[in-house]
C-alpha atoms as a PDB file:
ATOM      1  CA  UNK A   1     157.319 127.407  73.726  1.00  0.00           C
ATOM      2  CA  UNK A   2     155.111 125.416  76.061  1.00  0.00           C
ATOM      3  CA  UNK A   3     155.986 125.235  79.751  1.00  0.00           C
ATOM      4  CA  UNK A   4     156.628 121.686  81.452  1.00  0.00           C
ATOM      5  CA  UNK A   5     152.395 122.338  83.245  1.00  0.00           C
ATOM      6  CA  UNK A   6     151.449 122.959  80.039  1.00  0.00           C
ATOM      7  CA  UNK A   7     153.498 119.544  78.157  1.00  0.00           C
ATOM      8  CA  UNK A   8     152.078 117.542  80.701  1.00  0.00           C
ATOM      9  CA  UNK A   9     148.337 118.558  80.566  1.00  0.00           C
ATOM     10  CA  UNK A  10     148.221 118.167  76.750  1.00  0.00           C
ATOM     11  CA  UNK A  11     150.253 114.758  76.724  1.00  0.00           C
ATOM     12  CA  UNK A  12     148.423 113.312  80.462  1.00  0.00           C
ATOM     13  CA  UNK A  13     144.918 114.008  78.056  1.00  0.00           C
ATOM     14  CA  UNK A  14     145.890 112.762  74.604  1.00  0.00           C
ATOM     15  CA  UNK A  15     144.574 109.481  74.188  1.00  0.00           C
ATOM     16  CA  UNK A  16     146.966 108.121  71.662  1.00  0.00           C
ATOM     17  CA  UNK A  17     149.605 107.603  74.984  1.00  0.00           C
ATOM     18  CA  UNK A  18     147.470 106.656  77.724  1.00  0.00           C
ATOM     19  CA  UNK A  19     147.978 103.150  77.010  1.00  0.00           C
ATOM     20  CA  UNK A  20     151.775 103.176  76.562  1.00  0.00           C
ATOM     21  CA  UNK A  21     151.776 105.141  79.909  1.00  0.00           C
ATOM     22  CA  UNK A  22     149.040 102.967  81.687  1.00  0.00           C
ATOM     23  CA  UNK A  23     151.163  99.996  80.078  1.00  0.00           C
ATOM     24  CA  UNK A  24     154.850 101.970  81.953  1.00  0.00           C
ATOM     25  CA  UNK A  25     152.871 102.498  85.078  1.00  0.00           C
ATOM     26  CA  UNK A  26     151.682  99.065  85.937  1.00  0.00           C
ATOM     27  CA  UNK A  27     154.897  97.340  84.629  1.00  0.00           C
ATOM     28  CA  UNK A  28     156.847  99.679  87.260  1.00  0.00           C
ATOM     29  CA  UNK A  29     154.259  99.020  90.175  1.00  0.00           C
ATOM     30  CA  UNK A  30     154.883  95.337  89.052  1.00  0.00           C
ATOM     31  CA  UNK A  31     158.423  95.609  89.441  1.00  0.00           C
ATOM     32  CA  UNK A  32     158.531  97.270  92.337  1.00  0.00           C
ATOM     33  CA  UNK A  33     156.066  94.338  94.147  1.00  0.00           C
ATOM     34  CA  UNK A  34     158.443  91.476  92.761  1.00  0.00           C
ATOM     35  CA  UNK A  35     161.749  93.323  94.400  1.00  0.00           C
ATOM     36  CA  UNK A  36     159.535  93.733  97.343  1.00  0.00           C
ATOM     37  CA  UNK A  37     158.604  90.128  97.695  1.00  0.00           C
ATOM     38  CA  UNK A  38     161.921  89.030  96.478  1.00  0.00           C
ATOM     39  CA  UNK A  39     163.535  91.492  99.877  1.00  0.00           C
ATOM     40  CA  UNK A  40     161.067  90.055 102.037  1.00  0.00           C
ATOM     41  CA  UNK A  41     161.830  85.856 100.955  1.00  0.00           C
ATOM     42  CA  UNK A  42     165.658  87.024 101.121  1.00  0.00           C
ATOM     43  CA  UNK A  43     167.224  85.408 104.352  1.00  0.00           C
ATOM     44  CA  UNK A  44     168.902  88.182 106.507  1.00  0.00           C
ATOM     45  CA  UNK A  45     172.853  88.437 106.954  1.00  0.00           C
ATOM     46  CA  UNK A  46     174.867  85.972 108.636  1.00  0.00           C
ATOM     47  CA  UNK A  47     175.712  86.561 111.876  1.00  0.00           C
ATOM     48  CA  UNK A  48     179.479  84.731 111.232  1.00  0.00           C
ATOM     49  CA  UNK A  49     181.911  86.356 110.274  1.00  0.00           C
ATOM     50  CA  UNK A  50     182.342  87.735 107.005  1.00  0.00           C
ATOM     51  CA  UNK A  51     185.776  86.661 104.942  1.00  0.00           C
ATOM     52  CA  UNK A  52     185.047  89.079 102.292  1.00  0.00           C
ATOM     53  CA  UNK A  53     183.300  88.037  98.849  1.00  0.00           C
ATOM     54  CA  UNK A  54     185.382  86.398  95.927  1.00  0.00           C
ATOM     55  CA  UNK A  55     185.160  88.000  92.122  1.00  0.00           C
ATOM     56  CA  UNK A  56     182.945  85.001  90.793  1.00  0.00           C
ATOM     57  CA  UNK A  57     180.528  85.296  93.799  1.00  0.00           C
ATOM     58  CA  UNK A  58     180.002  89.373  92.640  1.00  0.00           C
ATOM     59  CA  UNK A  59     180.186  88.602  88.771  1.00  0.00           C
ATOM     60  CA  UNK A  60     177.229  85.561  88.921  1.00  0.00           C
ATOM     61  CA  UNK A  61     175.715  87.361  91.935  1.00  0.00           C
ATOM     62  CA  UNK A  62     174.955  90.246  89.651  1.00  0.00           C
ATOM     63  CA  UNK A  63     172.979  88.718  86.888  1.00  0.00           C
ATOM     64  CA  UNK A  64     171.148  86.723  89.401  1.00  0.00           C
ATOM     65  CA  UNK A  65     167.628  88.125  89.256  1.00  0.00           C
ATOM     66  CA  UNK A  66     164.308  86.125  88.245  1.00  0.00           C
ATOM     67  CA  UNK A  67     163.940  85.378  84.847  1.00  0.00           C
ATOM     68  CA  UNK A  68     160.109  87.032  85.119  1.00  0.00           C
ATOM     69  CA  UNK A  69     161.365  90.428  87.143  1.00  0.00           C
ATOM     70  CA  UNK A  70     164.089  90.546  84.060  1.00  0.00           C
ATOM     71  CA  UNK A  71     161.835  90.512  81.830  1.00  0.00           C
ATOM     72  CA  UNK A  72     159.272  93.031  83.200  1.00  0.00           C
ATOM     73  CA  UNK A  73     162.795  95.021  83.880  1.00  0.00           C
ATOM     74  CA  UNK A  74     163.393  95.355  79.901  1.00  0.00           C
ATOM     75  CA  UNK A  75     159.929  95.761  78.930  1.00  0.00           C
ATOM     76  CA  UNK A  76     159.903  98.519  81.005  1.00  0.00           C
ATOM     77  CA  UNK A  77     162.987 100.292  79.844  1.00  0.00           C
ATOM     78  CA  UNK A  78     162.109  99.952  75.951  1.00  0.00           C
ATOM     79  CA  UNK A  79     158.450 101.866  76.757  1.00  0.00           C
ATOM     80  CA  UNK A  80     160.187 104.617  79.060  1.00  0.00           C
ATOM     81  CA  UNK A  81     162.540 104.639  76.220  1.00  0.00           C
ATOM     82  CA  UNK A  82     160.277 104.955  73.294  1.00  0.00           C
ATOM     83  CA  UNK A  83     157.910 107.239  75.308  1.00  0.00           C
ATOM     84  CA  UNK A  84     160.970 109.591  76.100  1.00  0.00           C
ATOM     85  CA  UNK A  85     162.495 109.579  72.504  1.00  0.00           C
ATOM     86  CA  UNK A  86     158.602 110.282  70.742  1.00  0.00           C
ATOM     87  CA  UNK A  87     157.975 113.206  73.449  1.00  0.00           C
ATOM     88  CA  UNK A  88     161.644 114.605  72.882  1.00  0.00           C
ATOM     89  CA  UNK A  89     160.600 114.325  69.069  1.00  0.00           C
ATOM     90  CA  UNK A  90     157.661 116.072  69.651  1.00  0.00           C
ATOM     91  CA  UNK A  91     158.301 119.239  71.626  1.00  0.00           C
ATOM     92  CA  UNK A  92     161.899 119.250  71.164  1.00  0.00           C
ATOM     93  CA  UNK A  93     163.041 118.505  73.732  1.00  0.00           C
ATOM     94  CA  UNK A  94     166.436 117.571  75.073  1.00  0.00           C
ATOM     95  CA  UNK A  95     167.068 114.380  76.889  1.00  0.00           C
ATOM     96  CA  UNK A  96     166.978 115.720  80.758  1.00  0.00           C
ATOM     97  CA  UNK A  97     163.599 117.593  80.243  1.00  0.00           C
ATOM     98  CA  UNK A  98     162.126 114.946  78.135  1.00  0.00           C
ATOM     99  CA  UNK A  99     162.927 112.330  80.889  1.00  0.00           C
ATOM    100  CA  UNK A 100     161.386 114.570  83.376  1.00  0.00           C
ATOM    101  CA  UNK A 101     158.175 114.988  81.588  1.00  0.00           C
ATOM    102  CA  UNK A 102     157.918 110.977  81.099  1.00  0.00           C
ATOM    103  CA  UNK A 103     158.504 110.853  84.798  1.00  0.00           C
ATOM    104  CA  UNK A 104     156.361 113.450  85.764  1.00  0.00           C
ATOM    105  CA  UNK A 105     153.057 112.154  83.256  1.00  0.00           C
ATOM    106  CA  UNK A 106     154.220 108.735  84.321  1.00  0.00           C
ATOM    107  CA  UNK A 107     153.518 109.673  87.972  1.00  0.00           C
ATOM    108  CA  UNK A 108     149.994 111.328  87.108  1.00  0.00           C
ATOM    109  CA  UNK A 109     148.785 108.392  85.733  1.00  0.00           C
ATOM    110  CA  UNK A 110     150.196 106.475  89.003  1.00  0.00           C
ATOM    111  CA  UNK A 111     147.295 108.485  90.887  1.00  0.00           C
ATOM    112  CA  UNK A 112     144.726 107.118  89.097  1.00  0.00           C
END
């Protein structure tokens, strides 16, 4: 059996995923601007006092992200997804170490 090194080296130079994982790495750097700029236009607390917050305010509160940072969000998750379930495939891997080596591959190509 291959070691994790050895997984990574031989999926980080096949060319049949470098564009799923280029694809992962600039939808995550994408996301990660849009929070950014979405913390940065966000007012800062109050400085009156705070009553507590009502079940409707958490419940719509929740869902209420940007209909373009939701759908970078899921596009996201179905290529981490389908990149962990074709590596587990693969090398047989079980879910913890396959999400590790997506993680780990997906951070090699961040370098770049």
């Amino acid at each position: 059996m291959k070691t994790h090194e050895e997984i990574i080296e031989e999926v980080y130079n096949d060319t049949s995923y470098r564009s799923e994982f280029t694809c992962y790495v600039n939808l995550t750097k994408a996301i990660k601007s849009d929070i950014a700029a979405q913390v940065l236009t966000t007012l800062p607390w109050s400085k009156e006092k705070f009553d507590g917050v009502t079940y409707e305010q958490l419940v719509v509160g929740a869902y209420d992200i940007p209909v373009k940072l939701a759908k970078r969000l899921h596009n996201a998750n179905i290529l981490y997804c389908s990149l962990e379930k074709a590596l587990s495939i693969k090398y047989a891997l079980d879910h913890k170490r396959a999400k590790h080596l997506v993680l780990d591959i997906a951070s090699r190509y961040e370098q770049i």
